[in-house]
Protein backbone atom coordinates (compact mmCIF):
# COMPACT_ATOMS: atom_id res chain seq x y z
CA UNK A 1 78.09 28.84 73.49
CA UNK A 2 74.96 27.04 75.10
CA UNK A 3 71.56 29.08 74.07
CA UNK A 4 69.92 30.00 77.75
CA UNK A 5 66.50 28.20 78.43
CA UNK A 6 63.88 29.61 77.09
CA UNK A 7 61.85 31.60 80.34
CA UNK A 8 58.15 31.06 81.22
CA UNK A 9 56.02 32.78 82.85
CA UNK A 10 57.87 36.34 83.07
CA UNK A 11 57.60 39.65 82.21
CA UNK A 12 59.93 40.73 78.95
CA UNK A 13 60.74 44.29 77.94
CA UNK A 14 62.60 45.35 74.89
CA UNK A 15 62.50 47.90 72.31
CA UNK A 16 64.24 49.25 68.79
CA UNK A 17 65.60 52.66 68.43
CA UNK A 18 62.96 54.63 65.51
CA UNK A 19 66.55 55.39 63.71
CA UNK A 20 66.32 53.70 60.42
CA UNK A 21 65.56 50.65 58.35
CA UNK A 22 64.97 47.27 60.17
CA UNK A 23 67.32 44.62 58.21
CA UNK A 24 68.23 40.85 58.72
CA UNK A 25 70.70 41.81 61.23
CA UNK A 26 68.22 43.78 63.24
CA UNK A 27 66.02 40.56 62.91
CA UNK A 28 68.92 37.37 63.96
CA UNK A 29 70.15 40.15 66.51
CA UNK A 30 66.64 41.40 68.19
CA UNK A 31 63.42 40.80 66.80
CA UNK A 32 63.30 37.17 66.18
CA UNK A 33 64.15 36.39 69.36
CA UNK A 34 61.59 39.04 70.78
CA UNK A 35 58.81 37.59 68.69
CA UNK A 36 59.75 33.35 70.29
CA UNK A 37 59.35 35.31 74.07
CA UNK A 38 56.04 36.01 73.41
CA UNK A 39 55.18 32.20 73.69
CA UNK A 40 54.16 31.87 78.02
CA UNK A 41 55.22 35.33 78.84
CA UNK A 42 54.22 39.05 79.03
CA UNK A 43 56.09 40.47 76.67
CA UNK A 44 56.27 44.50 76.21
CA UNK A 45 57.97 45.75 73.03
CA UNK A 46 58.42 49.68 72.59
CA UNK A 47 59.06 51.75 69.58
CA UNK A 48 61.73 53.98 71.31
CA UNK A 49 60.69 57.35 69.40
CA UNK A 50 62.13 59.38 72.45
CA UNK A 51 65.54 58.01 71.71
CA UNK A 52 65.78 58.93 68.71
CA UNK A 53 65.58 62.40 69.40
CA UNK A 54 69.71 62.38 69.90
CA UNK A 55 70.26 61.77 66.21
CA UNK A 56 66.83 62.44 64.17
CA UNK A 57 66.03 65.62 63.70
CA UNK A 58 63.42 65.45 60.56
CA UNK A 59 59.93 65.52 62.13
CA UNK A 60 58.44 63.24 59.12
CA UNK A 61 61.27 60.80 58.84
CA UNK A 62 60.90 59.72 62.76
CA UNK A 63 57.07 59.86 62.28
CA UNK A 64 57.99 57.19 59.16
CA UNK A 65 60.30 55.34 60.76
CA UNK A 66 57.95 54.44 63.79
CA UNK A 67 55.01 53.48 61.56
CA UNK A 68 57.71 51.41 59.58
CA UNK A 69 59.09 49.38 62.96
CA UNK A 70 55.98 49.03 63.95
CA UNK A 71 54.92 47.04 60.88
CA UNK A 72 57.84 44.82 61.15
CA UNK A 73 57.01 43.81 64.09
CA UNK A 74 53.50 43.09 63.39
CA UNK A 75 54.44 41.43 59.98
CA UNK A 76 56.81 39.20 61.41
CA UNK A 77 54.37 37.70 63.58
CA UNK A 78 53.91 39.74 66.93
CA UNK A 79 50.35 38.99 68.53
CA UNK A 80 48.95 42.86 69.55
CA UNK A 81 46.19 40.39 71.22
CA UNK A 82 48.74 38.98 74.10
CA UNK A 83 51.89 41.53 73.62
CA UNK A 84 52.17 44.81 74.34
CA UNK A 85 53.46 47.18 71.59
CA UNK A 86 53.88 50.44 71.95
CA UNK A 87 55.13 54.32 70.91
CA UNK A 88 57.45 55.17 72.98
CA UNK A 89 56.36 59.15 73.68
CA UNK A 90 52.99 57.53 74.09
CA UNK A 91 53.85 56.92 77.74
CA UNK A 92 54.80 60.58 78.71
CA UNK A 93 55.33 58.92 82.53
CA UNK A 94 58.82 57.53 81.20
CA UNK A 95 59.81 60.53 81.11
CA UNK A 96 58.58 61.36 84.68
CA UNK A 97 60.49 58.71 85.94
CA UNK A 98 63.33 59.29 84.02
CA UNK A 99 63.67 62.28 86.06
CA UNK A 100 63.35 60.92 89.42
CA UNK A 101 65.94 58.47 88.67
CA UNK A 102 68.54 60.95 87.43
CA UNK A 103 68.38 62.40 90.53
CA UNK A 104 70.02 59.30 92.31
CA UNK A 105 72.34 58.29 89.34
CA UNK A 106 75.89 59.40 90.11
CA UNK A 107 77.12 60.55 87.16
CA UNK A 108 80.20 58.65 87.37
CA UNK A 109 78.34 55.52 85.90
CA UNK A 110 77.36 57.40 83.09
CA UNK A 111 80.78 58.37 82.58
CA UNK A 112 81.06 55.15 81.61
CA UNK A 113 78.56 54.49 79.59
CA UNK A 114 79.73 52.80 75.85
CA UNK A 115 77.81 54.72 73.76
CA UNK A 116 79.36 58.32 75.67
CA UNK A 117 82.89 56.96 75.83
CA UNK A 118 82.72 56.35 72.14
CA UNK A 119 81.41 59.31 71.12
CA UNK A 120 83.77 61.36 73.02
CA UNK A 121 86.60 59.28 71.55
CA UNK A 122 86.23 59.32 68.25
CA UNK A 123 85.19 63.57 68.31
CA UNK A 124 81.30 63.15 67.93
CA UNK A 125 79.30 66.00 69.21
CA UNK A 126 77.33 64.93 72.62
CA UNK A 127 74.32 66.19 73.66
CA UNK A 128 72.72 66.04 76.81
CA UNK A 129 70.00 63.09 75.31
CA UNK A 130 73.51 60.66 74.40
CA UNK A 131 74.65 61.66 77.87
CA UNK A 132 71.65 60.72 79.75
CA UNK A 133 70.58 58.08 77.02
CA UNK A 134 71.15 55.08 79.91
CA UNK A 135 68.68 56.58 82.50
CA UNK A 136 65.97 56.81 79.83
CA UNK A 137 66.71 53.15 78.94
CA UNK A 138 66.59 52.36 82.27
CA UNK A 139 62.92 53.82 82.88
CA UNK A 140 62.27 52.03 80.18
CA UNK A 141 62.58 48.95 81.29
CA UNK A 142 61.88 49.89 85.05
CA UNK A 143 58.43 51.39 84.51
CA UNK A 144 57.19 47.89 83.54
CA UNK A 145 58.54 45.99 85.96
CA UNK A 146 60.26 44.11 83.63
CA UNK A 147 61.65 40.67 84.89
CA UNK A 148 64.25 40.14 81.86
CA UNK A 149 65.72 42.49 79.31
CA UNK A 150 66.58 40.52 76.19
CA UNK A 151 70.02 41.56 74.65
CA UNK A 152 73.00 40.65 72.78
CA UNK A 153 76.35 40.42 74.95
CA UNK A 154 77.52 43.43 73.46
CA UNK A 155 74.64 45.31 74.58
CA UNK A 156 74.15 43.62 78.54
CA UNK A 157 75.57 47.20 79.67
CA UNK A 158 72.29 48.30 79.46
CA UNK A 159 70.50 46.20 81.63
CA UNK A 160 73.34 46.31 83.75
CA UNK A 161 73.53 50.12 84.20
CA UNK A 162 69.47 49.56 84.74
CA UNK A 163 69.82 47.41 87.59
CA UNK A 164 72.54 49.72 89.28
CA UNK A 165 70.01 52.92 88.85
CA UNK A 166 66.99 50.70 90.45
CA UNK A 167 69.31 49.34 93.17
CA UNK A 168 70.35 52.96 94.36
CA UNK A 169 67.04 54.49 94.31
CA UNK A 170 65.67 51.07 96.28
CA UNK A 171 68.73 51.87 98.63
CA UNK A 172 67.72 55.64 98.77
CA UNK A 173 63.22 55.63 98.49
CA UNK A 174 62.88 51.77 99.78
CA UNK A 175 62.16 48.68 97.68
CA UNK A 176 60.07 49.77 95.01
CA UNK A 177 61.37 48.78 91.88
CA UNK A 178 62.04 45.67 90.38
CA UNK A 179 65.16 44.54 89.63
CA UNK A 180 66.09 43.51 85.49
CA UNK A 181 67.89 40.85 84.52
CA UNK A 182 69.42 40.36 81.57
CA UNK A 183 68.42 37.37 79.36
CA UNK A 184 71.35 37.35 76.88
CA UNK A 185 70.88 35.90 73.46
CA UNK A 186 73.88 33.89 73.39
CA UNK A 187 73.01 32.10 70.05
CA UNK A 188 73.44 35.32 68.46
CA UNK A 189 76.00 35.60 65.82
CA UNK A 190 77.15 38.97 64.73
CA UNK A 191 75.40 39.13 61.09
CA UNK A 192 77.88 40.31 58.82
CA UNK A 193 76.65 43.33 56.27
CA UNK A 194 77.78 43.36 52.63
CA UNK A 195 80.82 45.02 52.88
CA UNK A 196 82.05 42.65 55.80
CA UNK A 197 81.71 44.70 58.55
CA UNK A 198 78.99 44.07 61.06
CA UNK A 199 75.78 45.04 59.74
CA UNK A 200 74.58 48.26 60.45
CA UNK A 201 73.02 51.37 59.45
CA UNK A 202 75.59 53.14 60.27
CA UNK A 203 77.94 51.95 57.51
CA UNK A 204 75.41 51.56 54.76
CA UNK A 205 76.01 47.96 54.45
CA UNK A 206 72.78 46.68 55.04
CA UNK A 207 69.87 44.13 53.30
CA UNK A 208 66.48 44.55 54.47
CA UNK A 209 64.09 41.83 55.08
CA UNK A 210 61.13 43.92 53.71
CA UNK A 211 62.68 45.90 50.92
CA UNK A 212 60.98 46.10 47.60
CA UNK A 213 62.12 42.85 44.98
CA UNK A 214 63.83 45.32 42.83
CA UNK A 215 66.22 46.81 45.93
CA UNK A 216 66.59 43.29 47.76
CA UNK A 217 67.94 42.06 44.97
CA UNK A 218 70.60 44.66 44.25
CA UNK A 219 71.45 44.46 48.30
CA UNK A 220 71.97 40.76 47.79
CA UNK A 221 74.08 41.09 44.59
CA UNK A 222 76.30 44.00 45.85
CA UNK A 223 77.75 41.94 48.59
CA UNK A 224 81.38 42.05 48.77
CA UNK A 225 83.29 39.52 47.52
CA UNK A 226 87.03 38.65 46.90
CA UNK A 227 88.62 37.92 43.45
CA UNK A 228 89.57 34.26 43.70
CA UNK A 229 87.99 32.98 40.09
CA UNK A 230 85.43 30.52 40.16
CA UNK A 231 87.72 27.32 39.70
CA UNK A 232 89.63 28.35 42.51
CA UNK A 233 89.07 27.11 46.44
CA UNK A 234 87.89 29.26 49.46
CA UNK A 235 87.49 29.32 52.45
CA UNK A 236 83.95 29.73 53.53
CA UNK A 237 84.24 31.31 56.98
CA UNK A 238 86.56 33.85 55.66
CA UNK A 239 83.56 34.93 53.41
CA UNK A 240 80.63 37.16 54.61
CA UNK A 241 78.91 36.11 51.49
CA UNK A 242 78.79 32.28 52.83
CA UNK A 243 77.82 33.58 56.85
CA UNK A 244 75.05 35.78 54.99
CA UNK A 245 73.62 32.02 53.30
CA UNK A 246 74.70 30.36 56.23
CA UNK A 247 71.80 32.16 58.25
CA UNK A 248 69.70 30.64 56.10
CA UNK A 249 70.18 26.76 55.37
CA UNK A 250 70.13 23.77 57.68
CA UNK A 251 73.34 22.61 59.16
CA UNK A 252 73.68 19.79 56.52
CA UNK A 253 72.92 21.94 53.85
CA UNK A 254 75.73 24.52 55.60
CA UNK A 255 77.95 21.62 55.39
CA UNK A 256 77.77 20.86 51.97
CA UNK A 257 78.11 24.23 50.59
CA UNK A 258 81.07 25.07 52.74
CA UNK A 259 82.33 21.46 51.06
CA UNK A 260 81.96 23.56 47.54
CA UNK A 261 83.75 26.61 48.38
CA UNK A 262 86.85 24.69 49.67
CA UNK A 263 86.72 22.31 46.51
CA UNK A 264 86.74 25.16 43.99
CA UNK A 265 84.32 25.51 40.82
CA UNK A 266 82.11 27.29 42.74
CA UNK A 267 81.07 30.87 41.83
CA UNK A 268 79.81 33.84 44.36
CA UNK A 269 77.00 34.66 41.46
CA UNK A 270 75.46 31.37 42.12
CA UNK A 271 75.97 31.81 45.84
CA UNK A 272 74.44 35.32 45.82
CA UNK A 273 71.38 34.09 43.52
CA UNK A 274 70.32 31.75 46.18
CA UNK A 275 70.98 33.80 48.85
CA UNK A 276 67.92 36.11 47.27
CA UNK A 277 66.20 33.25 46.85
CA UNK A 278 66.27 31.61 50.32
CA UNK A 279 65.71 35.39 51.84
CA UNK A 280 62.78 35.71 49.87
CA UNK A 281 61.07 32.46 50.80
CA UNK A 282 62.15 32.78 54.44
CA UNK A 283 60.82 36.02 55.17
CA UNK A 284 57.72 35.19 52.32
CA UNK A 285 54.67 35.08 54.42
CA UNK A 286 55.73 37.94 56.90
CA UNK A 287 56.51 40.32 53.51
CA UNK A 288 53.29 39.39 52.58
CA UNK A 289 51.73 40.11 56.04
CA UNK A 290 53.37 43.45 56.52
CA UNK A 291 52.33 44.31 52.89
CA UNK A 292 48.55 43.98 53.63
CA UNK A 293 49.03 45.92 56.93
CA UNK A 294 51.04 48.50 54.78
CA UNK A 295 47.46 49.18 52.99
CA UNK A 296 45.27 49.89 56.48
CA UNK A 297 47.82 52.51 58.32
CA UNK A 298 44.94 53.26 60.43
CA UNK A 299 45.36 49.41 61.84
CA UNK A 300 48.90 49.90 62.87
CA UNK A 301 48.31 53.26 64.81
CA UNK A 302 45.13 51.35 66.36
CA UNK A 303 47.22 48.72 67.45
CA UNK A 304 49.52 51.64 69.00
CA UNK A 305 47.48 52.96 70.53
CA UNK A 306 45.92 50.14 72.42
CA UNK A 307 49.37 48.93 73.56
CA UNK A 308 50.05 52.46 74.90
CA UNK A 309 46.89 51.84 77.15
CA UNK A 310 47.59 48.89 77.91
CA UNK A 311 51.42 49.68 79.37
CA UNK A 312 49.89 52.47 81.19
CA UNK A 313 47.76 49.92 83.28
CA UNK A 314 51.55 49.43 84.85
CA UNK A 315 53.38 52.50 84.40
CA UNK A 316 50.85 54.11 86.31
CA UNK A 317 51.03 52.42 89.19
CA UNK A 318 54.56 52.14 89.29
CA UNK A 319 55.29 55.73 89.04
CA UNK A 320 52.66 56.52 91.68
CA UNK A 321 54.46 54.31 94.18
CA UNK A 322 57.98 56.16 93.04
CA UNK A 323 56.27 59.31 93.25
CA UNK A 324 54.52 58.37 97.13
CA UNK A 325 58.09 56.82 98.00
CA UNK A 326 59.86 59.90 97.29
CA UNK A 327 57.07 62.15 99.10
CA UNK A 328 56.28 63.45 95.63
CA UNK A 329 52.60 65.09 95.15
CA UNK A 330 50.15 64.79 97.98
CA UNK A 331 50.34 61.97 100.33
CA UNK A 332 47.87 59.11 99.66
């Protein structure tokens, strides 16, 4: 599939859930991509604290997880001088206008919502944060008037529930919100994790970018294999192990190692080993980054809070004209 042209001159939203560990799928799926849109265009990134709140419970562990993201972020090369980054409960007026959109969201849509469906399907309790989870993501993007939403196809429904939300309350207050579109990241492959499965979180499976050597390294080596011996031919993109590596060569290099596999004589211990290696050169310079910033916390939560003021420079204004559209507070 083509990759879409690269936009100019727009305004980008897009945030990570304050749920976990950032790892290399988090990175080829979101936050590479989020860190190249910075180049000619306003670009907004949130740490989306609030949503968290329908899984996280543990006070410290969100606190953590923020600071954590945050540092990612910054250590993989976003510019707090020209982008926006930004605590998500640090903008309280998300949730004001997560409000005034509920009340023109029919709640048919959010019947439909993915996340919902699947929780209800497979028995998972639901609160009333899953349930209303899409709204909040669509203030979210809404509050900055946000000309593309970077996402993975799997993930579009966002935007897409987002645009049907500002389209109703334009058709119910007038035209006062702008409406997303959603730029999706077609040149992104699902990153397998090391079990085979997609990489997630969810299914402990993961191998983290900014882990300590000692942990990397026992990610990397733990990654599932099959028992063909080493004299024996396979085929490459039937292994996770070769998609992992595959992320990080050049498409000769690719080429030649896939070569290997299907000639036999090639082991998955020798694979694996440079698989470390290239993941540690790779992400070298941002580890090395992120460690420094790791040492000044009070940095981070500066930059925080700057991008918090700086997103409120919009937010305000936008929820003031929602608020004076809906006859809201006292006329201006």
């Amino acid at each position: 599939m083509t990759a879409p042209k690269r936009p100019r001159g727009v305004r980008v939203l897009s945030g990570i859930k304050a749920s976990g560990t950032q790892h290399i799928g988090n990175y080829f799926g979101a936050l590479r991509q989020h860190i190249e849109l910075q180049e000619g265009n306003r670009g907004t990134y949130f740490i989306a604290d609030y949503h968290s709140m329908t899984t996280i419970t543990d006070a410290r562990e969100r606190r953590e997880f923020v600071h954590a993201i945050a540092l990612d972020y910054l250590g993989l090369g976003l510019d707090p001088a020209t982008s926006i980054l930004y605590r998500q409960s640090d903008l309280p007026e998300t949730a004001e206008l997560t409000w005034m959109l509920d009340s023109v969201t029919p709640k048919g849509l959010l019947d439909r919502a993915h996340a919902y469906k699947d929780a209800v399907a497979t028995g998972a309790p639901v609160n009333m944060g899953l349930y209303n989870y899409p709204v909040l993501m669509a203030a979210d993007i809404l509050i900055h008037r946000a000309d593309i939403v970077p996402v993975g196809e799997d993930n579009k429904q966002h935007v897409e529930m987002a645009r049907d939300i500002a389209i109703k309350f334009n058709n119910v207050y007038g035209e006062v919100l702008t409406i997303p579109d959603a730029y999706i990241l077609s040149e992104v492959a699902i990153v397998p994790g090391a079990d085979g499965r997609k990489m997630s979180k969810a299914y402990d499976n993961t191998i983290e970018m900014f882990a300590a050597d000692k942990r990397l390294r026992k990610q990397v080596m733990g990654v599932v294999t099959d028992s063909t011996p080493v004299e024996g031919p396979k085929d490459p993109e039937a292994s996770n192990l070769y998609l992992l590596w595959k992320l990080f060569a050049k498409a000769d290099e690719a080429a030649e190692m896939a070569a290997r596999f299907r000639a036999g004589g090639l082991g998955y211990g020798e694979v694996k080993k440079d698989l470390l290696r290239r993941i540690l050169e790779y992400f070298g310079p941002a580890r090395e980054r992120r460690g420094e910033l790791a040492r000044d916390p009070a940095t981070v939560e500066d930059v925080l809070r700057d991008g918090a003021r700086r997103a409120r420079e919009t937010a305000l204004g936008l929820v003031e004209d929602c608020r004076e559209a809906a006859g809201l507070g006292p006329p201006s």
